[in-house]
Protein backbone atom coordinates (compact mmCIF):
# COMPACT_ATOMS: atom_id res chain seq x y z
CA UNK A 1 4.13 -10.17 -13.00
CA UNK A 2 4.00 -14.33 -12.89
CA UNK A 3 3.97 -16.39 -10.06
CA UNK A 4 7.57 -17.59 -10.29
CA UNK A 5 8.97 -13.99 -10.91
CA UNK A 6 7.31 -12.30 -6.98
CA UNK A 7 8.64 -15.64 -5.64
CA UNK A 8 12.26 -15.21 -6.96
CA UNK A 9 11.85 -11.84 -5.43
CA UNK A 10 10.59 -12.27 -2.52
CA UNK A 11 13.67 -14.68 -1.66
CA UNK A 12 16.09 -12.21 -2.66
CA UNK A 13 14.49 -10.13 -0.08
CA UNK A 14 12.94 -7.18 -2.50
CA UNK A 15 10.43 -5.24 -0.83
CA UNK A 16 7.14 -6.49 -2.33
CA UNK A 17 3.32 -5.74 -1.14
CA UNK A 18 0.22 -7.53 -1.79
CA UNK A 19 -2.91 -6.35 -2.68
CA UNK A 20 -6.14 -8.10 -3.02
CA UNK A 21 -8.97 -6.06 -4.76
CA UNK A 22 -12.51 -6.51 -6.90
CA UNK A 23 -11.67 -7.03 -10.69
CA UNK A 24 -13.06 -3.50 -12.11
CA UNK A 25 -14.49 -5.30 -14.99
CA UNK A 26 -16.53 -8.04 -13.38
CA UNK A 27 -17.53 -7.36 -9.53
CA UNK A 28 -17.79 -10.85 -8.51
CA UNK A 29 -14.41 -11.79 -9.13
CA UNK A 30 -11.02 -10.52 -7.25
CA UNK A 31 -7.44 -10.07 -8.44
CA UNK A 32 -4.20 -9.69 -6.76
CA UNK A 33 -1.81 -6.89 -7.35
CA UNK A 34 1.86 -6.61 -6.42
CA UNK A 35 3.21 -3.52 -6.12
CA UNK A 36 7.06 -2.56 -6.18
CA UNK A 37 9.04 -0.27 -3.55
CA UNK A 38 8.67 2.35 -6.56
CA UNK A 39 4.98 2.31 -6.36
CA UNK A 40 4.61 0.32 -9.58
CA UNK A 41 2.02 -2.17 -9.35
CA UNK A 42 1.47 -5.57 -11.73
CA UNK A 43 -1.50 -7.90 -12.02
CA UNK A 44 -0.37 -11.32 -10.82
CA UNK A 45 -0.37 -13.55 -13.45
CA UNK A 46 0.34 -17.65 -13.71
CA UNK A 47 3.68 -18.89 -15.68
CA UNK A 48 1.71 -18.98 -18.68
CA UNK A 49 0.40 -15.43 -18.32
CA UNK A 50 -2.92 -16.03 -17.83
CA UNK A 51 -4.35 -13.74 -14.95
CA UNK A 52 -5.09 -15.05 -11.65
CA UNK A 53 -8.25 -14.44 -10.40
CA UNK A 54 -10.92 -15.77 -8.34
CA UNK A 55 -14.91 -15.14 -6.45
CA UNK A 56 -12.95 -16.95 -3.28
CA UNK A 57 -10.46 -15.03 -1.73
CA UNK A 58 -9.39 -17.36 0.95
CA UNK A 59 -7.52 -19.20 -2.29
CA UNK A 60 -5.56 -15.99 -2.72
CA UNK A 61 -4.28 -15.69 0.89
CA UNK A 62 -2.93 -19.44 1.47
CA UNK A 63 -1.40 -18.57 -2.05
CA UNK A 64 0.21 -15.60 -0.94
CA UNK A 65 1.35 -17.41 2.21
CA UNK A 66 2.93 -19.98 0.22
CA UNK A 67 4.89 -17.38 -1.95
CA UNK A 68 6.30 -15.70 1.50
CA UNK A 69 4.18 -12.78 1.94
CA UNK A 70 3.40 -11.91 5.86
CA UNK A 71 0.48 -9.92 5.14
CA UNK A 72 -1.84 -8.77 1.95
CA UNK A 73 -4.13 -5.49 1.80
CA UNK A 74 -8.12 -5.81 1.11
CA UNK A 75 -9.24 -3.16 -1.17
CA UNK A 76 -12.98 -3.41 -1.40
């Protein structure tokens, strides 16, 4: 799911939760999944559908903040 698609979402009020957890395939780096009301969950992408991820979450939370989330989920 891109960036612009959980923020048209989120402002049509849909039900959306954040997750932030370790990218499986390199442990250093996290990614942030959004998961539906139906328990479907996407990578977050950018517009250009590259994925988003980072080895600083504090990026990921003023990110989130900015999209209109109240609160985001640490999986370690």
């Amino acid at each position: 799911m891109n960036i612009t698609e959980v923020k048209e979402r989120l402002m049509s009020g849909e039900e959306l939760v954040a997750e932030v957890m370790r990218n499986p395939a390199e442990l250093t780096e996290w990614l942030i999944w959004i998961r539906e009301s139906s328990g479907k969950s996407f990578m977050l992408s950018s517009d250009d559908d590259i994925l988003i991820r980072s080895t600083d979450t504090t990026q990921f939370f003023y990110m989130l903040k900015s999209f209109g989330f109240r609160q985001a989920t640490v999986i370690f």
